[in-house]
C-alpha atoms as a PDB file:
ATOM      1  CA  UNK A   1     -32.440-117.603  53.049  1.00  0.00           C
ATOM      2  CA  UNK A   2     -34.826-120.434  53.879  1.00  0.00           C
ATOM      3  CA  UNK A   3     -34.281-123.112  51.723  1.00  0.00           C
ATOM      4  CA  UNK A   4     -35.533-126.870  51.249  1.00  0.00           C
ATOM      5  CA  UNK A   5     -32.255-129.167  48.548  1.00  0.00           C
ATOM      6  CA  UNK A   6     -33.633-131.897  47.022  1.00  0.00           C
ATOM      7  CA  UNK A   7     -30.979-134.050  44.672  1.00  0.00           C
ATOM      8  CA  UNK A   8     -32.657-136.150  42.624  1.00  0.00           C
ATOM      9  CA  UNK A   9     -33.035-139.226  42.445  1.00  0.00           C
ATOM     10  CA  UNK A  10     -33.226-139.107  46.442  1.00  0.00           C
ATOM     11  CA  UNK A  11     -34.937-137.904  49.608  1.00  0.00           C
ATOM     12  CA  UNK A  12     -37.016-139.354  52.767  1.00  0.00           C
ATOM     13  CA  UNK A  13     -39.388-142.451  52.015  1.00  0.00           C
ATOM     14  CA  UNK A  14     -40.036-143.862  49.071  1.00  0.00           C
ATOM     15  CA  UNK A  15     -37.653-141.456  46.804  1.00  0.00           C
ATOM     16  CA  UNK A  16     -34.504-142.554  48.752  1.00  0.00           C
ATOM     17  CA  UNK A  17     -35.416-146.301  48.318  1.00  0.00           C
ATOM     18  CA  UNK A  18     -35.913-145.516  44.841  1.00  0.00           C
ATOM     19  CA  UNK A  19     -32.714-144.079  44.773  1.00  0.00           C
ATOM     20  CA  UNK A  20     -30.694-147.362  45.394  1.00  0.00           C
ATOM     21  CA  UNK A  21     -32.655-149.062  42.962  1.00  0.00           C
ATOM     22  CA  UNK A  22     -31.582-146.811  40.642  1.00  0.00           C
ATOM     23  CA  UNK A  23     -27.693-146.500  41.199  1.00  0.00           C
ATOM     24  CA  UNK A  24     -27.838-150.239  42.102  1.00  0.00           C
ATOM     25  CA  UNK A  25     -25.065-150.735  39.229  1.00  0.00           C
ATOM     26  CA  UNK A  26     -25.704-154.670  39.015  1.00  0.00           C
ATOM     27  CA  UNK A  27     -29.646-154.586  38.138  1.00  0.00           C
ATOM     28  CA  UNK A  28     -29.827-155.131  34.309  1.00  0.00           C
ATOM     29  CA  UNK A  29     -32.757-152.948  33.106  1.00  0.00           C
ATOM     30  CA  UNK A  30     -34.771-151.108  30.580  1.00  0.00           C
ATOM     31  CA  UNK A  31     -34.440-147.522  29.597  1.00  0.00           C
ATOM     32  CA  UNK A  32     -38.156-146.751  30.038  1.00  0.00           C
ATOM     33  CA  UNK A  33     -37.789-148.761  33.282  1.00  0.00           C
ATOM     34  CA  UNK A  34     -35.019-146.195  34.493  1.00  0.00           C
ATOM     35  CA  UNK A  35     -37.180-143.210  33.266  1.00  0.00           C
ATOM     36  CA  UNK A  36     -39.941-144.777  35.675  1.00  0.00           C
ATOM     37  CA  UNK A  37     -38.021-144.880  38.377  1.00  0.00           C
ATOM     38  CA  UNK A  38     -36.759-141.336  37.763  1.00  0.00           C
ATOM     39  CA  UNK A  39     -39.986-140.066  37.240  1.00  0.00           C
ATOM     40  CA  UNK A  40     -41.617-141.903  40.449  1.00  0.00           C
ATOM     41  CA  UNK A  41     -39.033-140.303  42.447  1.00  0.00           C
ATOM     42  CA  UNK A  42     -39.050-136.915  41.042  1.00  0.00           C
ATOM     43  CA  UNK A  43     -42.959-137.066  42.028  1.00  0.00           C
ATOM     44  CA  UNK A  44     -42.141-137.793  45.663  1.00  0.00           C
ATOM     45  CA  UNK A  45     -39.692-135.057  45.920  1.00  0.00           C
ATOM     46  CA  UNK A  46     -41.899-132.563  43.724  1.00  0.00           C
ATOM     47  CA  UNK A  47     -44.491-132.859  46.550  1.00  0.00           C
ATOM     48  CA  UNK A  48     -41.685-132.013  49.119  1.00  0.00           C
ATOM     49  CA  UNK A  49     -40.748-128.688  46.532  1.00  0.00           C
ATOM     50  CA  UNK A  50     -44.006-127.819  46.542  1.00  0.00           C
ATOM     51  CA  UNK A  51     -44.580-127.926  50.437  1.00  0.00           C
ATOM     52  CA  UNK A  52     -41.542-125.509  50.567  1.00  0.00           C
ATOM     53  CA  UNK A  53     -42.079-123.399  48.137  1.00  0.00           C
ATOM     54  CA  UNK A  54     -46.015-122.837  49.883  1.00  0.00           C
ATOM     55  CA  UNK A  55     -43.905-122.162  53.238  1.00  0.00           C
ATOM     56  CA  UNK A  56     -41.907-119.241  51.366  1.00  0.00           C
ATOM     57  CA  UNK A  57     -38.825-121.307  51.109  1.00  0.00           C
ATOM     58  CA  UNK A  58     -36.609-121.339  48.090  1.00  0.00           C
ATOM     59  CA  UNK A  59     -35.841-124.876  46.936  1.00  0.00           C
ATOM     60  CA  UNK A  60     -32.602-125.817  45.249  1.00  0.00           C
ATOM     61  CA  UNK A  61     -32.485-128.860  43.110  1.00  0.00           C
ATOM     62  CA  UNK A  62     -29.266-130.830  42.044  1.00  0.00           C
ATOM     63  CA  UNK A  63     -30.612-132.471  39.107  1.00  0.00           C
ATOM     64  CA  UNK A  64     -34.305-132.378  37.404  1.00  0.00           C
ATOM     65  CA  UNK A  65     -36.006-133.978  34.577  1.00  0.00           C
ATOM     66  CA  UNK A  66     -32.924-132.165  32.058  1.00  0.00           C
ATOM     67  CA  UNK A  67     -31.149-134.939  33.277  1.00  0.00           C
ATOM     68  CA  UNK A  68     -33.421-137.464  32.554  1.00  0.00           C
ATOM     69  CA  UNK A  69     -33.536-135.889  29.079  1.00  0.00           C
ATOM     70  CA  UNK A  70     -29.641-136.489  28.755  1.00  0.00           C
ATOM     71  CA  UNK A  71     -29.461-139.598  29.999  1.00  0.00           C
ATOM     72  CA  UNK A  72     -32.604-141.660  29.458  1.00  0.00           C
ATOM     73  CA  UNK A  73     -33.152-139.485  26.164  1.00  0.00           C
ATOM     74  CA  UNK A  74     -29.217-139.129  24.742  1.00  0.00           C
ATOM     75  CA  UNK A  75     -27.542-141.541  26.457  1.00  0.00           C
ATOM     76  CA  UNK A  76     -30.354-144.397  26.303  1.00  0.00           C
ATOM     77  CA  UNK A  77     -32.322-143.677  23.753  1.00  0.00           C
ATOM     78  CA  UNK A  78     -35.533-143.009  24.960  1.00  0.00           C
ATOM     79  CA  UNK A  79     -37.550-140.165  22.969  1.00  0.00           C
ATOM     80  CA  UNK A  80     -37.145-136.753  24.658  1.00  0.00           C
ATOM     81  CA  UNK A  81     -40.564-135.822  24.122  1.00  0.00           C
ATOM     82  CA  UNK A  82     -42.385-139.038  25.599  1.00  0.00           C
ATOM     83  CA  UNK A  83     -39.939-137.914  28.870  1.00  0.00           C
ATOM     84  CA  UNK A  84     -41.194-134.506  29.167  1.00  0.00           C
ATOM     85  CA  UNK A  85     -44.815-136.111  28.618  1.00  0.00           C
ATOM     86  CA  UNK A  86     -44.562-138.694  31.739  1.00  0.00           C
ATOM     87  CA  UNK A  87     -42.726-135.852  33.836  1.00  0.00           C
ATOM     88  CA  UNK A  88     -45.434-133.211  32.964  1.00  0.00           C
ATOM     89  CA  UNK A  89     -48.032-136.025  34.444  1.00  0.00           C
ATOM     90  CA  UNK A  90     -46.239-136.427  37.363  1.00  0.00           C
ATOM     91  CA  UNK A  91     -44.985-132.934  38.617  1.00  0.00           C
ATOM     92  CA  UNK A  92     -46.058-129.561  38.334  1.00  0.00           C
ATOM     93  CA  UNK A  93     -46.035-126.206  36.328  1.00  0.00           C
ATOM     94  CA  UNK A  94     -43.531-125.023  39.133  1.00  0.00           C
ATOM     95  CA  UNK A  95     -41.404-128.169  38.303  1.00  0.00           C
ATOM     96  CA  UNK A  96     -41.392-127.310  34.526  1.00  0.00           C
ATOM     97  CA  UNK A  97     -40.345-124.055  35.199  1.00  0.00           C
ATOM     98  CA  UNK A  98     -38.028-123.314  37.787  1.00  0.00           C
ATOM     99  CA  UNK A  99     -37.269-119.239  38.354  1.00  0.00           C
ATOM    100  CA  UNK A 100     -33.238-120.731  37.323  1.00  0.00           C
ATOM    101  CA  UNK A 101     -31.885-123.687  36.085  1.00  0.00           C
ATOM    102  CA  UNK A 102     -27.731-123.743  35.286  1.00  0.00           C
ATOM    103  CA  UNK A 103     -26.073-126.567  33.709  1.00  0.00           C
ATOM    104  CA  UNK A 104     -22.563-127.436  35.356  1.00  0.00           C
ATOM    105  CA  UNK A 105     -20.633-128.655  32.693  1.00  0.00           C
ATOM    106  CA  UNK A 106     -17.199-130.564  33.147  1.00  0.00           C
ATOM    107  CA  UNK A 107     -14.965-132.497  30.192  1.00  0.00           C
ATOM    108  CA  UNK A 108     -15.132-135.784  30.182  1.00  0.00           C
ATOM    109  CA  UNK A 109     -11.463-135.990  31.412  1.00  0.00           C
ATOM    110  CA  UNK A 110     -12.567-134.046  34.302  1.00  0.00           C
ATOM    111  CA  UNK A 111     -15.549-136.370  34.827  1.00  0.00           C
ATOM    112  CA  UNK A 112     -13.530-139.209  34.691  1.00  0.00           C
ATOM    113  CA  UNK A 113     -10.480-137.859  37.640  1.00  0.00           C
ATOM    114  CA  UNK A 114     -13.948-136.786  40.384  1.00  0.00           C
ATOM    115  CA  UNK A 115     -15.076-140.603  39.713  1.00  0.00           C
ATOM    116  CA  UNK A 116     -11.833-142.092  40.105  1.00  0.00           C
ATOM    117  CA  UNK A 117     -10.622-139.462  43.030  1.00  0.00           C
ATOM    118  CA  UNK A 118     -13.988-140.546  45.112  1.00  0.00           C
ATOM    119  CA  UNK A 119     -12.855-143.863  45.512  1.00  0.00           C
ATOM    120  CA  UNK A 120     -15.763-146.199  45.226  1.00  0.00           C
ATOM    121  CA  UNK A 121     -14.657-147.597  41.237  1.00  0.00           C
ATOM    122  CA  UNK A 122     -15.273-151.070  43.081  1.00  0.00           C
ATOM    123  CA  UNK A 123     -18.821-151.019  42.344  1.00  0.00           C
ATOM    124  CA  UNK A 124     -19.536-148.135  39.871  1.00  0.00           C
ATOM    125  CA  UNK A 125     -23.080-147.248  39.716  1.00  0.00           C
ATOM    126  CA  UNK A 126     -25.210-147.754  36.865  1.00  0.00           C
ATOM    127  CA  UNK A 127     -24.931-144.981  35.286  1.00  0.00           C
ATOM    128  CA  UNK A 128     -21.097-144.804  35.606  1.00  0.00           C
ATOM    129  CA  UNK A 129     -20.704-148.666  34.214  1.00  0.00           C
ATOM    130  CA  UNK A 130     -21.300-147.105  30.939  1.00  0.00           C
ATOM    131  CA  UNK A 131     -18.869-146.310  28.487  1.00  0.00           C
ATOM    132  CA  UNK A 132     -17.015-143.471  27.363  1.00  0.00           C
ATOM    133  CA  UNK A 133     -19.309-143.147  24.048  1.00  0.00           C
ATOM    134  CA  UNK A 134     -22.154-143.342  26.909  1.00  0.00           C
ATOM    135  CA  UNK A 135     -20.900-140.122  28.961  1.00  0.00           C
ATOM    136  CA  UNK A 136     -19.653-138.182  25.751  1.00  0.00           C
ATOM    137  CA  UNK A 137     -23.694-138.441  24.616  1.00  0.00           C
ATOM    138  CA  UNK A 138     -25.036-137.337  27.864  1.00  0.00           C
ATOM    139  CA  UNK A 139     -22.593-134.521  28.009  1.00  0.00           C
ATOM    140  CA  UNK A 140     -23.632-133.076  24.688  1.00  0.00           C
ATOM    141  CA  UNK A 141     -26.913-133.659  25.499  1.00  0.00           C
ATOM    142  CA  UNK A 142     -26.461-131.121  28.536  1.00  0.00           C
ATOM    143  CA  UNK A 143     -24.870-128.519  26.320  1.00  0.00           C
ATOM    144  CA  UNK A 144     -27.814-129.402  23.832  1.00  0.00           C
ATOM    145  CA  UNK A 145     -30.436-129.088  26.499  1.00  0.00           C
ATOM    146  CA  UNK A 146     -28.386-125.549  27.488  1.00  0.00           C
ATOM    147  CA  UNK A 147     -28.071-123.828  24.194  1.00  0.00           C
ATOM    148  CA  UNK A 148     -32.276-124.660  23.362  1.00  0.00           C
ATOM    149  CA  UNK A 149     -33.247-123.806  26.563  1.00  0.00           C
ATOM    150  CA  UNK A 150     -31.250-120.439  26.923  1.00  0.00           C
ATOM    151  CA  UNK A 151     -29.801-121.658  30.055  1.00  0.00           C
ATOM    152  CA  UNK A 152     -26.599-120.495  31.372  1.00  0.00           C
ATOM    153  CA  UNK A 153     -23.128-123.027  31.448  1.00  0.00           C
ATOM    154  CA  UNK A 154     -20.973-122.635  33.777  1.00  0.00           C
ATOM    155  CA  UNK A 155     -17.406-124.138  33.942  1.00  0.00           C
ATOM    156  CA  UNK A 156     -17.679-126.918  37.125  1.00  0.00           C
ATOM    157  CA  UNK A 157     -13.799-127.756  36.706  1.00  0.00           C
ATOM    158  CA  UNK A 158     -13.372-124.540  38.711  1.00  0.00           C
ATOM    159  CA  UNK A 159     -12.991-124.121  42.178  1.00  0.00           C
ATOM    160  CA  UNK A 160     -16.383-124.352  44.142  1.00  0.00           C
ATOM    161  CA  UNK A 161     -15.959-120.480  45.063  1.00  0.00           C
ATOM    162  CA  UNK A 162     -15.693-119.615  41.848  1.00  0.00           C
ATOM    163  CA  UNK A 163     -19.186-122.442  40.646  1.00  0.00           C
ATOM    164  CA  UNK A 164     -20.708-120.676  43.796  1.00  0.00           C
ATOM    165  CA  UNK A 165     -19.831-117.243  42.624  1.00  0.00           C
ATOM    166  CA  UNK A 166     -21.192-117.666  38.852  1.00  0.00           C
ATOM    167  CA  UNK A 167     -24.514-119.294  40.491  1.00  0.00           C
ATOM    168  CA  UNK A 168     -24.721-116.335  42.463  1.00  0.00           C
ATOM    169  CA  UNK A 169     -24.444-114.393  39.741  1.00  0.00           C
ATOM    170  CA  UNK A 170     -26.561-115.406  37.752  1.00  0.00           C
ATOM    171  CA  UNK A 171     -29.161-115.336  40.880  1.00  0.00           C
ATOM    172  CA  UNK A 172     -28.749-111.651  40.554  1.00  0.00           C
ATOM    173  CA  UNK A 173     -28.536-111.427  36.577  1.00  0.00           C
ATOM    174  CA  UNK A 174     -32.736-112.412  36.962  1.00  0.00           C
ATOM    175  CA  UNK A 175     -33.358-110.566  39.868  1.00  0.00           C
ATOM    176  CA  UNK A 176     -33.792-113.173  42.185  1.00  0.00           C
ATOM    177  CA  UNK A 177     -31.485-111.514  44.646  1.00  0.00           C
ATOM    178  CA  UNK A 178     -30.475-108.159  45.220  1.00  0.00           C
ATOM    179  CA  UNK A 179     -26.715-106.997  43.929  1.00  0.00           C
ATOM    180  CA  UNK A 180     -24.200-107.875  45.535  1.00  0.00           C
END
């Protein structure tokens, strides 16, 4: 399958510059600032999507504006409507709503050991400076986000066979691909 994966916050240009502001862990800054930068980003890489999805491509996202929701919206504060208000501005229909969007969900525990086991704790990113009462907020938020949204959990303390194997199976569950 063709494909075009975009993580946000990144990409070529502007989005991956906006990137490293973003997980630049020792740049003190607003919430609404950080959904800004999100959101400016998003909109570069939204016009990438869109070039891909015109050339028949499928695109594959790690992240989208659900995680701005957690962790501007739940773990900062900012009002989860006024996000999906400056996203709608800046993306598109096709950005709203994506043919399937899964939430990987780990424990906090679990979280916590893929930070550590990286090896880069010397100069945790922004987001990861935060505290425990931080994560545990944007966590439920995901399962919040999840359980309104109808969209389908899956376990990412698992192997990555067996996260690729529920993906793909929920690929087929809407008919996206054929059985397997």
């Amino acid at each position: 399958i063709d494909s075009l994966t975009i993580h946000e916050p990144a990409g070529p240009g502007i989005a991956g510059e906006i990137r490293k502001l973003i997980k630049n862990g020792e740049l003190a800054r607003d919430p609404v600032t950080n959904l800004l930068l999100f959101t400016a980003s998003r909109h570069e890489t939204n016009l990438l999507g869109q070039q891909a999805i015109k050339a028949g491509k499928w695109l594959l996202k790690a992240r989208d504006w659900s995680s701005t929701e957690a962790y501007q919206g739940q773990g900062e504060g900012v009002d989860p409507e006024f996000i999906e208000k400056i996203t709608r501005m800046f993306t598109d229909d096709s950005y709203m709503a994506p043919d399937l969007k899964v939430i990987l969900a780990v424990t906090d525990d679990v979280r916590a050991e893929r930070i550590a086991n990286r090896g880069d704790l010397e100069q945790p990113d922004t987001f990861e400076k935060r505290g425990d009462d931080f994560q545990t907020r944007v966590n439920q938020a995901y399962l919040e986000i999840a359980k309104r949204d109808n969209l389908p959990v899956i376990d990412a303390s698992k192997s990555i066979q067996q996260i690729h194997e529920a993906i793909m199976d929920e690929i087929v569950k809407r008919g996206l691909l054929p059985s397997r």
